[in-house]
Protein backbone atom coordinates (compact mmCIF):
# COMPACT_ATOMS: atom_id res chain seq x y z
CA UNK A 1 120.83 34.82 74.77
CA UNK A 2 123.01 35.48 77.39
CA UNK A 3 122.17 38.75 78.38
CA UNK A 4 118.72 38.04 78.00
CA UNK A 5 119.44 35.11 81.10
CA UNK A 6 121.20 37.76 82.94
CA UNK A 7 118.42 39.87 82.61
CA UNK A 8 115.55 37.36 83.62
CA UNK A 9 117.44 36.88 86.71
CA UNK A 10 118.30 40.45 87.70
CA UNK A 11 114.51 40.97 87.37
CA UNK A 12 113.61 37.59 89.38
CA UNK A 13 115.70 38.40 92.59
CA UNK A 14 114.54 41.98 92.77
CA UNK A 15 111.23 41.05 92.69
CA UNK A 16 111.02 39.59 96.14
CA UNK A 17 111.03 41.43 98.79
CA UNK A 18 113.29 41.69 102.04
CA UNK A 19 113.27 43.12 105.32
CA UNK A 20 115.51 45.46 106.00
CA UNK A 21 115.83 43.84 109.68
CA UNK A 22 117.71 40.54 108.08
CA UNK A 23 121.53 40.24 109.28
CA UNK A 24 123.95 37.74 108.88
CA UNK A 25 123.03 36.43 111.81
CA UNK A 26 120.72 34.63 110.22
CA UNK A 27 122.64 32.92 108.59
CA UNK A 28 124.00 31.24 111.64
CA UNK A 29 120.57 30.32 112.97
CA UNK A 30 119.89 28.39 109.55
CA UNK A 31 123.09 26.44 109.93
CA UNK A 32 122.50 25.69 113.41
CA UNK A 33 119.46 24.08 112.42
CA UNK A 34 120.58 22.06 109.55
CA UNK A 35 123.52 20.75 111.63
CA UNK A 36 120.59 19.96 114.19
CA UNK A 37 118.98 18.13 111.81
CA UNK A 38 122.47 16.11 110.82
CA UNK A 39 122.96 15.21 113.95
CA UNK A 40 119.27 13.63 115.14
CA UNK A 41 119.80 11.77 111.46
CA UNK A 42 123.17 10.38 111.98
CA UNK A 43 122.80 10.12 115.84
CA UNK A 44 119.75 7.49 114.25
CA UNK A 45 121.78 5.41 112.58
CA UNK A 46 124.32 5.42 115.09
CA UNK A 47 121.99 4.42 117.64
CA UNK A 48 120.94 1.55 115.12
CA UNK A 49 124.22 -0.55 115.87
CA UNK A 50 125.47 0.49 118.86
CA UNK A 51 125.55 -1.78 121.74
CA UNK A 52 125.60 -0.68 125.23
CA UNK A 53 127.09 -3.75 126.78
CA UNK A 54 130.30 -2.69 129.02
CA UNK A 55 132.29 -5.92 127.01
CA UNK A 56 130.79 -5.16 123.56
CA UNK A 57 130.76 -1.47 122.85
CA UNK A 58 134.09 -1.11 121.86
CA UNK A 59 133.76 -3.98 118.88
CA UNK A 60 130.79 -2.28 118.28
CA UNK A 61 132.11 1.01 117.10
CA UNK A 62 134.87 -0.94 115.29
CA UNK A 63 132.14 -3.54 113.21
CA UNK A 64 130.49 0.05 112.42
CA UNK A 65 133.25 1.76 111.17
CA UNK A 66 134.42 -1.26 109.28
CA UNK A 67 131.76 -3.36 107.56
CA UNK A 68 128.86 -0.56 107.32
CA UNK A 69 128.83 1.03 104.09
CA UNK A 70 129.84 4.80 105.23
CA UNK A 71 129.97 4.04 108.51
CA UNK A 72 133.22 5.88 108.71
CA UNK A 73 131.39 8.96 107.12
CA UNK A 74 128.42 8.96 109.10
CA UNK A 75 130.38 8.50 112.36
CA UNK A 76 132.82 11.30 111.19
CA UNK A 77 129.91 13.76 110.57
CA UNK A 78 127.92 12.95 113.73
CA UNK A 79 131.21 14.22 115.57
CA UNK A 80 132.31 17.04 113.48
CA UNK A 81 128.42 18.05 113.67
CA UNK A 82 128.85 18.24 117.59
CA UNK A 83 131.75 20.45 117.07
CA UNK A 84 129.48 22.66 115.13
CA UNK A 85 126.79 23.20 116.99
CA UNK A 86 128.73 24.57 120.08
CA UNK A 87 130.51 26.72 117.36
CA UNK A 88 127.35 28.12 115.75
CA UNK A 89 126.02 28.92 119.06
């Protein structure tokens, strides 16, 4: 049964083809774009509870990190994504 699986999928990858310009270059164009895409997501929610009031802003960022479920997380991946795109590029 095994081999059989290994088999099926030996045949399945070579079945589609590939250009022979393809590089791993590539590769860093399609994480460029998905960390894109993490940041417009997370920069959302961000933008949902921020205030921009010169007294409030600071206890803003705090009441986000602290009493919005993964607020921590989100915060944490909308800077580690900006990191990442200036890297990719």
């Amino acid at each position: 049964m095994k081999l059989y699986f290994v088999l099926l999928m030996k045949s399945h990858f070579q079945s589609y083809p590939c250009p022979l310009q393809i590089n791993p270059f590539w590769n860093l164009g399609f994480l460029l774009g998905i960390t894109i895409i993490l940041q417009i997501i997370t920069g959302i929610f961000l933008g949902l509870h921020y205030t921009s009031d010169l007294n409030s802003a600071y206890s803003s960022l705090f009441f986000f990190i602290r009493e919005i479920y993964y607020g921590w997380c989100l915060r944490l991946l909308h800077s580690s994504g900006a990191s990442f795109v200036f890297l990719f590029l």
